[in-house]
Protein backbone atom coordinates (compact mmCIF):
# COMPACT_ATOMS: atom_id res chain seq x y z
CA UNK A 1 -12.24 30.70 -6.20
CA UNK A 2 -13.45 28.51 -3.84
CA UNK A 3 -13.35 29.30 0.10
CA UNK A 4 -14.03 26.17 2.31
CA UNK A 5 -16.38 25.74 4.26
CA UNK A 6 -16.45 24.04 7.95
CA UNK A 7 -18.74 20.57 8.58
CA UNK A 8 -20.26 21.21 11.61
CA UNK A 9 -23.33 19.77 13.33
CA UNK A 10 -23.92 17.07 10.96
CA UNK A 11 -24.13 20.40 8.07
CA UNK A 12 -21.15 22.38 5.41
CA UNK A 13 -21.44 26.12 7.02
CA UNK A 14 -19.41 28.63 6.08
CA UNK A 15 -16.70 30.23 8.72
CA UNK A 16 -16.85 32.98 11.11
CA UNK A 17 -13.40 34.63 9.71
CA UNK A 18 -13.82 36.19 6.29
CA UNK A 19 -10.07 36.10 5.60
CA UNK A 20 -8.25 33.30 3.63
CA UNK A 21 -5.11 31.40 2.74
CA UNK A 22 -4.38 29.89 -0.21
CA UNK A 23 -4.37 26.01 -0.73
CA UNK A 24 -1.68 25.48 -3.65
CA UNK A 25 -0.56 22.73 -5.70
CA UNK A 26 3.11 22.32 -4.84
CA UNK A 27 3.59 20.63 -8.11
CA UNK A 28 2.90 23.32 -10.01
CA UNK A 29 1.51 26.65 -7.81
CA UNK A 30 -2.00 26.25 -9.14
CA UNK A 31 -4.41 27.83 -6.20
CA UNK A 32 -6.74 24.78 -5.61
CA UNK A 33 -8.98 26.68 -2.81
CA UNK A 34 -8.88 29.29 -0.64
CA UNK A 35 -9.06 28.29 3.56
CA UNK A 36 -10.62 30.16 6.50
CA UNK A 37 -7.50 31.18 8.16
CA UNK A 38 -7.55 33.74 10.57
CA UNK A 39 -8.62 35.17 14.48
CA UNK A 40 -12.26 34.75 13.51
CA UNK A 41 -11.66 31.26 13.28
CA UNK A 42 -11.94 30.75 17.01
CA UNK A 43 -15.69 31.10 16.70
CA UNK A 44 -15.48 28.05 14.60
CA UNK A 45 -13.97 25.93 16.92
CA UNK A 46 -16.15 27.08 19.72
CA UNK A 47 -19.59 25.93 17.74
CA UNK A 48 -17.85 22.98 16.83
CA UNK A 49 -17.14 22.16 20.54
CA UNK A 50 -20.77 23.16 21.59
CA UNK A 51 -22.12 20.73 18.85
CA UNK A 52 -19.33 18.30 19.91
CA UNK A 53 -20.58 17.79 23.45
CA UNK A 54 -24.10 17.37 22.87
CA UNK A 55 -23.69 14.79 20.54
CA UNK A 56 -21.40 13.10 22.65
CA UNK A 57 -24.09 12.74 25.50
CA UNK A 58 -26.21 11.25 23.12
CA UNK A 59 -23.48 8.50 21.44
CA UNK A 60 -21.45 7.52 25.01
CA UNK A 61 -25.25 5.84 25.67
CA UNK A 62 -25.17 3.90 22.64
CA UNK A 63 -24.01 0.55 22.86
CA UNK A 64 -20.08 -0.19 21.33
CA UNK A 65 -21.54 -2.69 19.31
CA UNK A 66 -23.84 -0.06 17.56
CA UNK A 67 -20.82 2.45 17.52
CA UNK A 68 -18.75 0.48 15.40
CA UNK A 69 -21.64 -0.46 12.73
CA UNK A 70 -21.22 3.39 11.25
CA UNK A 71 -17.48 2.31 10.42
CA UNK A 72 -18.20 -1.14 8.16
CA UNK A 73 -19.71 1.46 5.96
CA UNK A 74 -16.88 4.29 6.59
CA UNK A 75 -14.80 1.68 5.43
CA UNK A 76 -16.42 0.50 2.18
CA UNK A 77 -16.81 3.98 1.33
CA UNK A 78 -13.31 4.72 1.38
CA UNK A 79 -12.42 1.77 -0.42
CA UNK A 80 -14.74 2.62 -2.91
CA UNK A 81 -13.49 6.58 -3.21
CA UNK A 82 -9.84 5.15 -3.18
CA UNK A 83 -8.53 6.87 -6.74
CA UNK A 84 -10.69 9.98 -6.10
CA UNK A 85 -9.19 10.54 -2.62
CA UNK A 86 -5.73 9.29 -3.72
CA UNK A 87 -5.64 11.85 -6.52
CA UNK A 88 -6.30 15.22 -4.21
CA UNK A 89 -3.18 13.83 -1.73
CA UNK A 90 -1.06 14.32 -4.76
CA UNK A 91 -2.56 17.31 -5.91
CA UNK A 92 -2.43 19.30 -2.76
CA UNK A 93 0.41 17.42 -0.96
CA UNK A 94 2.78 16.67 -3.82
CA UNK A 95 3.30 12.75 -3.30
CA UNK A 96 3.08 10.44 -6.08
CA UNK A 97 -0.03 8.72 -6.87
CA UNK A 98 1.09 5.13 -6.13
CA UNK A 99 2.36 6.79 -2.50
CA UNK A 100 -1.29 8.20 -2.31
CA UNK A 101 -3.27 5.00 -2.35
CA UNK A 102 -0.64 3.39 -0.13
CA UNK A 103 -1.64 6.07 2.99
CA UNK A 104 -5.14 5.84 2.28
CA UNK A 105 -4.75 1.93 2.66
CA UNK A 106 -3.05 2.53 6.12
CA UNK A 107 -5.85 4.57 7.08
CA UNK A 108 -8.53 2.06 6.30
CA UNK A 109 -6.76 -0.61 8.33
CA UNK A 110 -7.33 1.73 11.15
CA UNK A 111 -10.84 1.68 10.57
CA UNK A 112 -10.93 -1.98 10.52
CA UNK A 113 -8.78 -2.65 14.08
CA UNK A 114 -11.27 0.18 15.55
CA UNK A 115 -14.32 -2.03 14.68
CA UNK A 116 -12.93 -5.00 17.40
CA UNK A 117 -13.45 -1.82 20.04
CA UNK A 118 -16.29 -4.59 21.95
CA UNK A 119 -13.21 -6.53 22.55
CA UNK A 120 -10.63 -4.48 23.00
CA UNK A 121 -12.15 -2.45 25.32
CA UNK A 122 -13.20 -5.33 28.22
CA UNK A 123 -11.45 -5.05 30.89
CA UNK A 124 -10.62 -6.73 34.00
CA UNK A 125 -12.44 -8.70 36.90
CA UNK A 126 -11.82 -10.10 40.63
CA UNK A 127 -14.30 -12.23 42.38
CA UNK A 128 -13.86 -11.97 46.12
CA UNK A 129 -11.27 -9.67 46.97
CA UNK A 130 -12.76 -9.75 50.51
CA UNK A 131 -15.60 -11.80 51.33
CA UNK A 132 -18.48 -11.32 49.75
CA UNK A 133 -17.00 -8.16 47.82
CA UNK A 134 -16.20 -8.08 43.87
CA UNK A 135 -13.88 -5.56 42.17
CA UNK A 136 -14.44 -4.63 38.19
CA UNK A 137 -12.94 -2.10 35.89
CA UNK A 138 -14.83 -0.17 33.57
CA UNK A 139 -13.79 1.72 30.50
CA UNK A 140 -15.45 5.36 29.64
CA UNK A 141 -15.26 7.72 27.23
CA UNK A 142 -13.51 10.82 27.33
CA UNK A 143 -15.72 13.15 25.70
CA UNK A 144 -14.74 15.76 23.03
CA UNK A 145 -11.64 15.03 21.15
CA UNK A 146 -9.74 16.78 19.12
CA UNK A 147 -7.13 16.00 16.05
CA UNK A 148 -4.60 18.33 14.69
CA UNK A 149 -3.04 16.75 11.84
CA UNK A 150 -0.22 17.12 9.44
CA UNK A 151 -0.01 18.41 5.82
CA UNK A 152 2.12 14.95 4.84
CA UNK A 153 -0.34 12.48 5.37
CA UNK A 154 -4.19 14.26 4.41
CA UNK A 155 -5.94 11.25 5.09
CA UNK A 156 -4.18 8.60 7.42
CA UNK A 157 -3.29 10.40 10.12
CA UNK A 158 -6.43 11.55 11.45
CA UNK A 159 -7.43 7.99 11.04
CA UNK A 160 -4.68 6.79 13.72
CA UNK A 161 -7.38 8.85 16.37
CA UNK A 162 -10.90 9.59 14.57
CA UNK A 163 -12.21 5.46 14.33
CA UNK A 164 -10.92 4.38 17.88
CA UNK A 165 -12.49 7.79 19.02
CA UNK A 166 -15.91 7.42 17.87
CA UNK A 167 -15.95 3.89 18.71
CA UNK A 168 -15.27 3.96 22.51
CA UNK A 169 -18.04 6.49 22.40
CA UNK A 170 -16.35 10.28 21.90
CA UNK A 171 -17.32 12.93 19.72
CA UNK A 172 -13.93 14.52 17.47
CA UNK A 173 -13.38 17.63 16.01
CA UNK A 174 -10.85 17.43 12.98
CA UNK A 175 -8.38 20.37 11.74
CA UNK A 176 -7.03 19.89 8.93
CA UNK A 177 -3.57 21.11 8.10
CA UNK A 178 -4.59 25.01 6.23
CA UNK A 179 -1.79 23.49 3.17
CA UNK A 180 -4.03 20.23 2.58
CA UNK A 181 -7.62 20.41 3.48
CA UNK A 182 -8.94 19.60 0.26
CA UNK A 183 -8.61 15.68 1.22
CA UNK A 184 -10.26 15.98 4.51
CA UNK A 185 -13.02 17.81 2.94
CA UNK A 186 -13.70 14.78 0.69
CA UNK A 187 -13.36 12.02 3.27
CA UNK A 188 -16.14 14.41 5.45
CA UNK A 189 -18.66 14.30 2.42
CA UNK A 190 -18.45 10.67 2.66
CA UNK A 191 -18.51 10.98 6.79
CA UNK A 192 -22.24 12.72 5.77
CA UNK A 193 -23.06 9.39 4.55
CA UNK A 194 -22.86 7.64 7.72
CA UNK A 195 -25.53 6.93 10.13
CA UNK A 196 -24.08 9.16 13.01
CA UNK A 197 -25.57 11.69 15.21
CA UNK A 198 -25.09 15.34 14.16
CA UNK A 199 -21.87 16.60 15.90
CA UNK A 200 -20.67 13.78 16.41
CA UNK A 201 -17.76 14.22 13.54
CA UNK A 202 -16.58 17.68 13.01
CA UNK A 203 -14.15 19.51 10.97
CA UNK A 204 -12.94 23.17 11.55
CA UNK A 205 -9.97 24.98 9.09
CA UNK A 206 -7.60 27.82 10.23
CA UNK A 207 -4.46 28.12 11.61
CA UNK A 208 -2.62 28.75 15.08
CA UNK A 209 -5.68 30.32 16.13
CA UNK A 210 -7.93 27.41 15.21
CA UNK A 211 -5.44 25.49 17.27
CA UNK A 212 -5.21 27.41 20.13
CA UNK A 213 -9.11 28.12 20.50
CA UNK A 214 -9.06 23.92 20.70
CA UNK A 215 -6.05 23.71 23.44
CA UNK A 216 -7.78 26.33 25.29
CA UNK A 217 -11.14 25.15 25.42
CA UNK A 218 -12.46 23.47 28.67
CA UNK A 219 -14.91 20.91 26.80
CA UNK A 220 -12.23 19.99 25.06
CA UNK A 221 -10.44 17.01 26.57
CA UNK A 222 -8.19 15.35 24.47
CA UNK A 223 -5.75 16.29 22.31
CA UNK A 224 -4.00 14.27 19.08
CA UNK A 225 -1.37 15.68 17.45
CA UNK A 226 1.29 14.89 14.65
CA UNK A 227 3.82 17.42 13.38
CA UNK A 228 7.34 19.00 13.77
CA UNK A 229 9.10 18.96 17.62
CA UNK A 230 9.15 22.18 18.59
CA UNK A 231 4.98 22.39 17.83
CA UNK A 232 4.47 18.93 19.61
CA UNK A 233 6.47 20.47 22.18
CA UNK A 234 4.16 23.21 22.21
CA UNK A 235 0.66 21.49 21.75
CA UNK A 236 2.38 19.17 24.82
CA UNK A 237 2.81 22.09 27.04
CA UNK A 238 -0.80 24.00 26.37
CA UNK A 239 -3.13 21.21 26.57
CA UNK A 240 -1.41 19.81 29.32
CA UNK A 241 -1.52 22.87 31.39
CA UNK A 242 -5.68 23.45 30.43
CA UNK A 243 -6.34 19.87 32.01
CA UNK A 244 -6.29 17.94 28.82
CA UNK A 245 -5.41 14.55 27.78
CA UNK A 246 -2.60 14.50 24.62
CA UNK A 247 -0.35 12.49 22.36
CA UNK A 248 1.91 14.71 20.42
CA UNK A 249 4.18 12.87 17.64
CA UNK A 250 7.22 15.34 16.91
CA UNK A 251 10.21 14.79 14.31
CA UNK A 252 13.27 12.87 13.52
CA UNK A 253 16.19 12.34 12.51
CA UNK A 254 15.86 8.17 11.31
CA UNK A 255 19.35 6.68 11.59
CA UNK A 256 20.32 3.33 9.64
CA UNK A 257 22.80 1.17 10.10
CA UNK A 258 23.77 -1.33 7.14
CA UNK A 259 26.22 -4.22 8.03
CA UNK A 260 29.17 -5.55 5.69
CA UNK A 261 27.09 -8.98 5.67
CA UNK A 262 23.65 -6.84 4.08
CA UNK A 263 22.38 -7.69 0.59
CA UNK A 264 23.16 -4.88 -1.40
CA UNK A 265 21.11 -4.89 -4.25
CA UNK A 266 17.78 -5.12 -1.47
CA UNK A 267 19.30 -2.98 0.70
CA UNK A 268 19.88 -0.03 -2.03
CA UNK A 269 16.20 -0.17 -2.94
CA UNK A 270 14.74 0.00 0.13
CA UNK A 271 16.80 2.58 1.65
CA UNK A 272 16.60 4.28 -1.32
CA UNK A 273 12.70 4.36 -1.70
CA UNK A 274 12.81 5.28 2.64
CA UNK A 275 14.94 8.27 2.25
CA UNK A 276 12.81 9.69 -0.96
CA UNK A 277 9.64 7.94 -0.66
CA UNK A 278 6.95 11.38 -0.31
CA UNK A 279 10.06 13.89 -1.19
CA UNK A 280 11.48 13.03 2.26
CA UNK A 281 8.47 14.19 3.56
CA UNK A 282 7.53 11.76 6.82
CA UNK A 283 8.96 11.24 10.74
CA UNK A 284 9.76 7.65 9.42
CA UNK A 285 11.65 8.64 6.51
CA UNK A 286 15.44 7.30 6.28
CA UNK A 287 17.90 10.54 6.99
CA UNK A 288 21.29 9.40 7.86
CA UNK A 289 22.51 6.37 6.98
CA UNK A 290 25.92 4.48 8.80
CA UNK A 291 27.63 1.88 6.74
CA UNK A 292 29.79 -0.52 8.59
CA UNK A 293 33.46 -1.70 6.78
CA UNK A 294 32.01 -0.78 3.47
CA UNK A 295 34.22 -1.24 0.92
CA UNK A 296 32.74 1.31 -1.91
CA UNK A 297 30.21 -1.26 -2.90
CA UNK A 298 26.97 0.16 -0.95
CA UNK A 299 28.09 3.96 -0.89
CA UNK A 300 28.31 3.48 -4.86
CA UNK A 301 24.95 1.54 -5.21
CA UNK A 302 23.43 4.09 -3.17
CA UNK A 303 24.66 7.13 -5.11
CA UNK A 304 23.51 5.33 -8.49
CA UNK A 305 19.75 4.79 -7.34
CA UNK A 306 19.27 8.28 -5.81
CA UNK A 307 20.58 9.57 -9.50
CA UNK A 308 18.44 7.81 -11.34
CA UNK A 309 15.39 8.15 -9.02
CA UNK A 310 12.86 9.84 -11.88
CA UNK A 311 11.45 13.46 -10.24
CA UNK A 312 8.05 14.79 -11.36
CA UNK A 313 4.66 15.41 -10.97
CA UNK A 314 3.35 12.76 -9.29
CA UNK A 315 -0.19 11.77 -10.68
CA UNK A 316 2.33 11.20 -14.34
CA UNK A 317 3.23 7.79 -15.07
CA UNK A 318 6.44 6.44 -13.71
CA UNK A 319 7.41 9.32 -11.77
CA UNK A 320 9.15 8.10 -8.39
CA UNK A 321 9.29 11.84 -6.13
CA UNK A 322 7.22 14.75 -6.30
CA UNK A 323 7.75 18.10 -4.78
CA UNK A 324 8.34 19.25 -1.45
CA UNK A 325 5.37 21.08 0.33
CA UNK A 326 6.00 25.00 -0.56
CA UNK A 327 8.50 27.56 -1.99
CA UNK A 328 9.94 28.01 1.62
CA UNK A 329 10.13 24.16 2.23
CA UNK A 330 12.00 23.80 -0.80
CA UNK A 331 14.24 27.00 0.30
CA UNK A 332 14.89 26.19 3.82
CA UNK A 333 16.14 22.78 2.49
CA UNK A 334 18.48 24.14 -0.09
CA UNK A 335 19.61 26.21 2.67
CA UNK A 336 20.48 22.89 4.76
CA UNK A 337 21.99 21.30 2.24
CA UNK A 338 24.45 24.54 1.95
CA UNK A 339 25.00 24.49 5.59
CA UNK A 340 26.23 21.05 5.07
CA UNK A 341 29.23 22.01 2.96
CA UNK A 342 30.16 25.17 5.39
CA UNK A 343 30.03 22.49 8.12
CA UNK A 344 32.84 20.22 6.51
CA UNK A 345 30.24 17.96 4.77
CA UNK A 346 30.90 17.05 0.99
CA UNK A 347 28.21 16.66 -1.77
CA UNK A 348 28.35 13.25 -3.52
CA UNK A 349 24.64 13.95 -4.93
CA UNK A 350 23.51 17.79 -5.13
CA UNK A 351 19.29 17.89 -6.26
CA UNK A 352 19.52 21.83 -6.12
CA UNK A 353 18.27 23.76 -9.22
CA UNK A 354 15.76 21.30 -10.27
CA UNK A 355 13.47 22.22 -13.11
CA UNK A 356 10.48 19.84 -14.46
CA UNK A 357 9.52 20.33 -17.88
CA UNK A 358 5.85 21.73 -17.73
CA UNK A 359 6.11 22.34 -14.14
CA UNK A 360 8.99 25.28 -14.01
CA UNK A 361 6.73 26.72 -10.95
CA UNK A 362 6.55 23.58 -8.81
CA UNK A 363 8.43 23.49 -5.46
CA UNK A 364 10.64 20.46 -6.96
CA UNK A 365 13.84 19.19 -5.48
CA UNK A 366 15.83 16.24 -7.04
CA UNK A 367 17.61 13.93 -4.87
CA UNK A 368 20.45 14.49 -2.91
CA UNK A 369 23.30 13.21 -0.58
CA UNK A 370 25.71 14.29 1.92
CA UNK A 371 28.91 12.98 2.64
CA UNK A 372 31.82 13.04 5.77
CA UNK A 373 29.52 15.66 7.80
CA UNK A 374 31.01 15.92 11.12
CA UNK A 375 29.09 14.13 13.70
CA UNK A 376 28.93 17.51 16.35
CA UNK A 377 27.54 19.74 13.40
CA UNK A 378 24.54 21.31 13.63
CA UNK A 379 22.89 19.74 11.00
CA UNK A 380 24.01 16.50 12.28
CA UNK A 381 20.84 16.70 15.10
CA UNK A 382 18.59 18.78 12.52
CA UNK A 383 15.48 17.56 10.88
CA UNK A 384 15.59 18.23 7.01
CA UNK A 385 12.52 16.80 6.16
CA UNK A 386 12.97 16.19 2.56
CA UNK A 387 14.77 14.13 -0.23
CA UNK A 388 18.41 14.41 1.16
CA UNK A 389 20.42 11.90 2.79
CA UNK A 390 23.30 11.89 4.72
CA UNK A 391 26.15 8.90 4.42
CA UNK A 392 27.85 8.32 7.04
CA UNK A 393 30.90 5.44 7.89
CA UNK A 394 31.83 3.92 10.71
CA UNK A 395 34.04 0.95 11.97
CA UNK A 396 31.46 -1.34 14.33
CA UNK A 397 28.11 -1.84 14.87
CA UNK A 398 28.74 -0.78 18.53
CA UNK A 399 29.98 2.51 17.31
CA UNK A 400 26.72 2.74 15.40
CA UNK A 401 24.71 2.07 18.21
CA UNK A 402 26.33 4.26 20.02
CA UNK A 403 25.58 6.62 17.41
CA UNK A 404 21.85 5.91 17.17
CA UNK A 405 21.66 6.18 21.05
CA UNK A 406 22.84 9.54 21.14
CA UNK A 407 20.52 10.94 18.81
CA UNK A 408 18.30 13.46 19.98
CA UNK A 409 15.38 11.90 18.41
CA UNK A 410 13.86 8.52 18.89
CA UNK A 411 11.32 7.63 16.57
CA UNK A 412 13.20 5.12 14.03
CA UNK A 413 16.10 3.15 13.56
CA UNK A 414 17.00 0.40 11.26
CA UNK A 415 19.41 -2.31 10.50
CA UNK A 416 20.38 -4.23 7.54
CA UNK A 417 22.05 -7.48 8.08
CA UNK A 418 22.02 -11.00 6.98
CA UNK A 419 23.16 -11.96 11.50
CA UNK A 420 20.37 -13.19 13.11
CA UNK A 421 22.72 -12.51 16.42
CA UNK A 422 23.54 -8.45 14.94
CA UNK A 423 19.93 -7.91 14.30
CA UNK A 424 18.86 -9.14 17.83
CA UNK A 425 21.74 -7.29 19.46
CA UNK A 426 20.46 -4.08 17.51
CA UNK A 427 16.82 -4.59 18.43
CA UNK A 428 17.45 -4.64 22.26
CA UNK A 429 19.68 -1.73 22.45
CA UNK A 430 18.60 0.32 19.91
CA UNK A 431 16.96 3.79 21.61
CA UNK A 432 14.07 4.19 19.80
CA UNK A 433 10.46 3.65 19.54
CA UNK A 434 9.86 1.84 15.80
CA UNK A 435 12.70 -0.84 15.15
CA UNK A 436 13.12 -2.23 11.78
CA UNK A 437 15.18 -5.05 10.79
CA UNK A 438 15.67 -5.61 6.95
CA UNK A 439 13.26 -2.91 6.70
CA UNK A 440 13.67 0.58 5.99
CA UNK A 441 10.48 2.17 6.87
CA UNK A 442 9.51 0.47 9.90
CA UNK A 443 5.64 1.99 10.30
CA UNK A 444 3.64 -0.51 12.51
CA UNK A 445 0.43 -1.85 11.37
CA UNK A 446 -2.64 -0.39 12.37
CA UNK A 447 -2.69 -3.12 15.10
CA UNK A 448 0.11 -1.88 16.70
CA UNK A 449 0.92 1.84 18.26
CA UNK A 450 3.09 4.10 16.55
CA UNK A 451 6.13 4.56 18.89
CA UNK A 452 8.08 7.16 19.35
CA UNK A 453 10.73 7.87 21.77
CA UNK A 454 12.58 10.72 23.46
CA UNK A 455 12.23 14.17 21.49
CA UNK A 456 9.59 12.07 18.64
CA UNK A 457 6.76 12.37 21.29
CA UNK A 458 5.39 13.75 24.20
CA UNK A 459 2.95 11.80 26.04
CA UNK A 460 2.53 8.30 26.90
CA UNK A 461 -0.06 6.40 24.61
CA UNK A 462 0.70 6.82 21.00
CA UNK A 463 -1.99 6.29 18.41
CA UNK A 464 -2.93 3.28 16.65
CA UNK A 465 -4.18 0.17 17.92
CA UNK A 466 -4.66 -0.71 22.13
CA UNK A 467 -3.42 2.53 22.83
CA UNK A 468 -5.51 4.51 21.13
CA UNK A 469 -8.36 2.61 22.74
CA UNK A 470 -6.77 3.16 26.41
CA UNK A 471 -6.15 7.19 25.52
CA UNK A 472 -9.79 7.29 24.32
CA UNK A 473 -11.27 6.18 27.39
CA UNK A 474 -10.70 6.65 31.28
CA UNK A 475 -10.89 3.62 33.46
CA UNK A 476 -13.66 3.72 36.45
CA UNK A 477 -13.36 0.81 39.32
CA UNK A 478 -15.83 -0.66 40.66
CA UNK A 479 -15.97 -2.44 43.98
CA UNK A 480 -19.36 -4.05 44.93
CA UNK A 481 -20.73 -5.80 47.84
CA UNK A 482 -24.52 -7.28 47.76
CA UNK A 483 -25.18 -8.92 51.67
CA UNK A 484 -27.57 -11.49 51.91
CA UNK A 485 -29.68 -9.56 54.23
CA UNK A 486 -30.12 -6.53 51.82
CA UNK A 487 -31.19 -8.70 48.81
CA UNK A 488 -34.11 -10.50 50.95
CA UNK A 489 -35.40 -6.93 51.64
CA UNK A 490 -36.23 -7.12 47.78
């Protein structure tokens, strides 16, 4: 069986920790790999680091408009790998095929915004702010970066940090999540294609002591981060206290809100395809959903397209949901979902006791949906993170609202409505970071940052777009005076 190696220094070397973890296909518990995972790991991160910052002192030199030239080609190349990457996101994460290509698409927009980095990068300048005296700002690089990413999205997460990174001039060191590496690994041989300095680009496997060995180090200086709360809570609170820049995305809880006025037929399909899309699997999935004076119509729509949503594995034709990560994802939802009844909740839909033909082993969950749970139960403010979703109904939009504000997560909320007046009421008092209207996964474009409010993320620039330029470099002012008299001595 295979044991993955590390990319460091511009070469594949083998880790420093001789114990592994298995990489398994959740569709049907094939072992795909084995990881580095382990204390030894820390060894790892520390050559990446040291091979990190001397590249960096090299590429911060180099002009933007070189940087960006590497990631024209990082882009083609991913086009051009598109089915071959697509097919190991299903195979080690368990999404279907179709949902595959779609996040590798998302992360080669990312690539493309990071390539206007000349422009997005100028700054500001005042002539004269005392006579004689001009005043400029200046953006720098940070140094070495790190990215922790998720096991739900292989590929685009990274790529809301690693272009804008290496374009304002940083180096980055890239851990993979231990359950998924399989598509990093692939994106890195195509990474050895590009004209870049050795170290520049670095990948490192392991677990929590991979990630604390990067927290922890001092040459380390920035930290992105996707994943659950509590651990963005966590990665918040270490790298902030060693001295370090971070943006930590955490979970949620997406409420939304569909009107009386909503088309149904739309409005059941795209709900339907946001609370299931990736098996439930992503911090802008659809989880509890408010209708407002509904008179059966919507509840009943709802309840026939979650039934008839087709479970499976997901690189076969015309399957719509794969599995859930691993045997203890799947368990700790089933647990949830039987939490929900001893809570006073009702099950309209129960996806429990799934079996796929052919794939008896995989970690497979059919859809499922919850109904009249008490809005102070505990699973009320708890993030299931897979294919269940909870109805809810409620008398007003303002009571909505009021619901949505008093959620302890911020990261989504949406609104269907035909009211140009509801939807702009909803927009400006909604609490949370990524607003959708008619929409029912509302993940900005590359151009914009992904939001998230409240207990969704810690920090203050989010990834994506003009903020990932501004948390990739620190500002330096300039103020300048050149008197007459000094210049004529030249």
């Amino acid at each position: 069986m295979q044991v993955l190696q590390n990319y460091i220094n511009g070469a594949w070397v083998s880790s420093q920790c001789s114990s592994t973890k298995a990489v398994i296909n959740p569709a049907n518990g094939e072992v795909l790999a084995q990881v580095p995972y382990g204390e030894a790991t820390i060894q790892d991160v520390a050559n990446a680091v040291a091979a990190a910052q001397a590249a960096y002192e090299e590429w911060k030199r180099v002009p933007v408009l070189r940087r960006i030239q590497p990631l024209y080609k990082l882009k083609q190349l991913l086009e051009e790998n598109t089915d071959e990457i697509a097919r190991l996101i299903t195979l080690e994460c368990g999404k279907t095929f179709a949902e595959s290509k779609g996040e590798l698409q998302r992360a080669i927009e990312n690539v493309e915004v990071a390539c206007g980095a000349p422009m997005l990068m100028q700054s500001e300048f005042l002539e004269n702010i005392a006579s004689g005296i001009d005043e400029y700002m200046i953006r720098q690089p940070l140094g070495v970066t790190a990215c922790i990413a998720p096991f739900n999205f292989p590929a685009m997460i990274s790529f809301w940090f690693l272009p804008y990174a290496i374009a304002t001039g940083n180096s980055m060191i890239v851990k993979p999540s231990e359950k998924v590496p399989l598509t990093m690994m692939k994106i890195f041989e195509l990474v050895e294609q590009l004209d870049l300095p050795k170290g520049l680009l670095n990948m490192v496997h392991g677990g929590k002591e991979s990630v604390d060995a990067i927290l922890e180090h001092p040459d380390v200086k920035s930290i992105s981060f996707v994943g659950s709360t509590p651990v963005a809570k966590y990665i918040y609170a270490k790298g902030t206290a060693h001295g370090k820049r971070v943006q930590a995305q955490g979970g949620a809880k997406n409420p939304v809100i569909i009107l009386p006025d909503a088309d149904v037929e739309m409005t059941t399909q795209i709900i339907t395809d946001s609370v299931y899309g990736c098996a439930g699997q992503r911090c802008l999935a659809a989880s509890v959903i408010i209708t407002v004076e509904d008179n059966g119509n919507m509840r009943d729509a709802l309840y026939a397209a979650a039934q008839n949503r087709k479970t499976g594995f997901g690189l076969d034709a015309g399957v719509e949901m794969g599995p859930v990560i691993t045997p203890e994802s799947k368990q700790r939802i089933e647990d949830l979902i039987a939490l929900s009844e001893k809570e006073g909740g009702s099950l309209l839909l129960d996806g429990r006791g799934a079996s796929i033909s052919n794939f008896e082993q995989g970690n497979f969950l059919r859809p499922s949906i919850i109904e009249n749970l008490p809005l102070q139960s505990s699973l009320m403010k708890t993030e299931i993170f897979g294919p269940v979703m909870t109805l809810l109904s409620m008398k007003t939009i303002d009571d909505a609202i009021a619901f949505v504000n008093g959620n302890n997560y911020g990261n989504m909320a949406c609104l269907f409505t035909s009211s140009g007046s509801s939807a702009r009421k909803f927009r400006n008092e909604a609490m949370a970071g990524n607003i959708g209207i008619n929409i029912g996964v509302a993940a900005p474009v590359a151009q914009f940052p992904f939001s998230g409010w409240k207990e969704s993320f810690f920090g203050d620039l989010h990834g994506q777009g003009k903020h990932a330029i501004e948390f990739f470099t620190q500002t330096k002012v300039v103020v300048e005076r050149w008197p007459k008299e000094w210049t004529r001595k030249f």
